[in-house]
C-alpha atoms as a PDB file:
ATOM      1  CA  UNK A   1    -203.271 -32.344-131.795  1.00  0.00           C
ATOM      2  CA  UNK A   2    -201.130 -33.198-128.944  1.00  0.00           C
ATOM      3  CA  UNK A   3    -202.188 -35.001-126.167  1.00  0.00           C
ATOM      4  CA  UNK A   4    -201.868 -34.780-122.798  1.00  0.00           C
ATOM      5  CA  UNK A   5    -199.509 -37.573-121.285  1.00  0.00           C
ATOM      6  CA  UNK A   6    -201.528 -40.150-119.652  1.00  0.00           C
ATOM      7  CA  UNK A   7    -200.830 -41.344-116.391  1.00  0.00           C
ATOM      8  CA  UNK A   8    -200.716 -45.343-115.407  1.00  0.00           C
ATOM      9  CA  UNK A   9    -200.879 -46.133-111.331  1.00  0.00           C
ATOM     10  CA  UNK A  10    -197.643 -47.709-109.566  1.00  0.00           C
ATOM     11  CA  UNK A  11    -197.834 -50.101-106.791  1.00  0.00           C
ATOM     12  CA  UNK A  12    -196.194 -47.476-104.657  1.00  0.00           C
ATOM     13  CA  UNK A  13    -198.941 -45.081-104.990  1.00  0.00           C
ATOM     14  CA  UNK A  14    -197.188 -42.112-107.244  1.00  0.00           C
ATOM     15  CA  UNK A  15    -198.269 -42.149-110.533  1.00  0.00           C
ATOM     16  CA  UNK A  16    -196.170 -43.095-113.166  1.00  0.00           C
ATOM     17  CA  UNK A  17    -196.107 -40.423-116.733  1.00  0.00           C
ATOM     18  CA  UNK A  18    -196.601 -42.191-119.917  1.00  0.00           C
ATOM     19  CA  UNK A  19    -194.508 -39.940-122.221  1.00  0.00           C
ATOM     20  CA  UNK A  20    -195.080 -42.444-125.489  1.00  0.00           C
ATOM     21  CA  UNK A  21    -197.290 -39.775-127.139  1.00  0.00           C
ATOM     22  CA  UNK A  22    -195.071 -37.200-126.279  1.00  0.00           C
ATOM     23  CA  UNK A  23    -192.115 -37.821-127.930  1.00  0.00           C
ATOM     24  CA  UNK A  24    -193.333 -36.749-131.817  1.00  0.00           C
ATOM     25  CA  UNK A  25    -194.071 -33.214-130.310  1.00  0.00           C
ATOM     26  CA  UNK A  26    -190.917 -32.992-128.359  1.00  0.00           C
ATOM     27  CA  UNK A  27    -189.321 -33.462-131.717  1.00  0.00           C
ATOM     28  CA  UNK A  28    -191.418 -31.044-133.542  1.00  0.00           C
ATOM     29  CA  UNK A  29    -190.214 -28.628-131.240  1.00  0.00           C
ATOM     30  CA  UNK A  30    -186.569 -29.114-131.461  1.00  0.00           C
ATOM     31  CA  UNK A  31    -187.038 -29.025-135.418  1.00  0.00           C
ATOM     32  CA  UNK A  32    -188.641 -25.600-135.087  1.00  0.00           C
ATOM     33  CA  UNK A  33    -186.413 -24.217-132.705  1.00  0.00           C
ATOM     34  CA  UNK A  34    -183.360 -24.917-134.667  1.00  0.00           C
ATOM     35  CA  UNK A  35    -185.159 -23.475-137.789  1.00  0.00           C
ATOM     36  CA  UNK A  36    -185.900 -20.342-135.481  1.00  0.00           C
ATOM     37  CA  UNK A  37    -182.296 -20.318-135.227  1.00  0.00           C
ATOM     38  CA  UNK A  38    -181.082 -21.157-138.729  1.00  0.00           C
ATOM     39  CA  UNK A  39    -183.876 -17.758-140.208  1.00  0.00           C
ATOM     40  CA  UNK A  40    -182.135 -15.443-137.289  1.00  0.00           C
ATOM     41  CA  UNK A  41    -178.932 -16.068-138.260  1.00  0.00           C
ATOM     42  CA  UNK A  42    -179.648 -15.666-141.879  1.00  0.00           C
ATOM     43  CA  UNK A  43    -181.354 -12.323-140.923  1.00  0.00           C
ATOM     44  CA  UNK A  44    -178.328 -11.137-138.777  1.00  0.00           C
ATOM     45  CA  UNK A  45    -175.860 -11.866-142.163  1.00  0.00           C
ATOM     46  CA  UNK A  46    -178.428  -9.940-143.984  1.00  0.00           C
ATOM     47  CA  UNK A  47    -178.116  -7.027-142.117  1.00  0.00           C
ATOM     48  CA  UNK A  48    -174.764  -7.127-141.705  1.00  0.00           C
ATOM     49  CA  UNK A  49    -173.970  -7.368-145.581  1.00  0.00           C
ATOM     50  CA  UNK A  50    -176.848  -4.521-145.977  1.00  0.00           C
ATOM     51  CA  UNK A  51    -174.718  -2.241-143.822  1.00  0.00           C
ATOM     52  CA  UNK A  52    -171.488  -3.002-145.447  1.00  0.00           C
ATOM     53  CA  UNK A  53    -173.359  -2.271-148.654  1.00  0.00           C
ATOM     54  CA  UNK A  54    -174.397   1.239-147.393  1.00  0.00           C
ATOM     55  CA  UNK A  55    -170.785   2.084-146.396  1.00  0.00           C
ATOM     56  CA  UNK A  56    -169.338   0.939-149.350  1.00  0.00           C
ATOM     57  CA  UNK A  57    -172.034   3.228-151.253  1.00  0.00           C
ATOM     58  CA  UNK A  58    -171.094   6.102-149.183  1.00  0.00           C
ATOM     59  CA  UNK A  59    -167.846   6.028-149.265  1.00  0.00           C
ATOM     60  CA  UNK A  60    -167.798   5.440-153.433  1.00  0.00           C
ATOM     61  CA  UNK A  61    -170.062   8.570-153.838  1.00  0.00           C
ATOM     62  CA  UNK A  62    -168.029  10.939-152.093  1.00  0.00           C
ATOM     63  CA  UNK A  63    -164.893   9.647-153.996  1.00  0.00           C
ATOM     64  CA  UNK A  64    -165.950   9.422-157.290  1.00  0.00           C
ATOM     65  CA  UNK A  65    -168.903  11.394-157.274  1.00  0.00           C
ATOM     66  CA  UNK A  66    -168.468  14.166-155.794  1.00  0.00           C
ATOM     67  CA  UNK A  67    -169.539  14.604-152.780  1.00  0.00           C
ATOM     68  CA  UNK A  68    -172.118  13.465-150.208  1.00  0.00           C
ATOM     69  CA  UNK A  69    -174.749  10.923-151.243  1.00  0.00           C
ATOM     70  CA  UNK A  70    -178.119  12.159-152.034  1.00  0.00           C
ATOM     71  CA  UNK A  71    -179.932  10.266-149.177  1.00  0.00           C
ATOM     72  CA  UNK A  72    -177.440  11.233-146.818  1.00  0.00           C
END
């Protein structure tokens, strides 16, 4: 579980943020972000391809079958 960066007093008086701890969730974040991205994209092909699949279909059965598709 992720911890909360600590803080560490400067001479100045502001407080100073530690972000050693931080870094391995920073990372984890970018990794699942750009996965996020990677599965949408995959899903937008997908869809794509599905709808060029159901045009194709279309357009075959009213050719060379006959007429309008069945689920049409």
């Amino acid at each position: 579980m992720a911890q909360p960066p600590r803080t560490t007093p400067d001479p100045s008086g502001s407080p100073v943020v530690d972000l050693v701890g931080t870094w391995p969730v920073v990372l984890a974040e970018s990794w699942m972000h750009m996965q996020r991205l990677q599965w949408d994209a995959l899903a937008a092909w997908q869809r794509s391809f599905a709808t060029f699949n159901e045009d194709f279909w279309e357009q075959w059965a009213c050719r060379y079958a006959g007429g309008i598709p069945i689920d049409a």
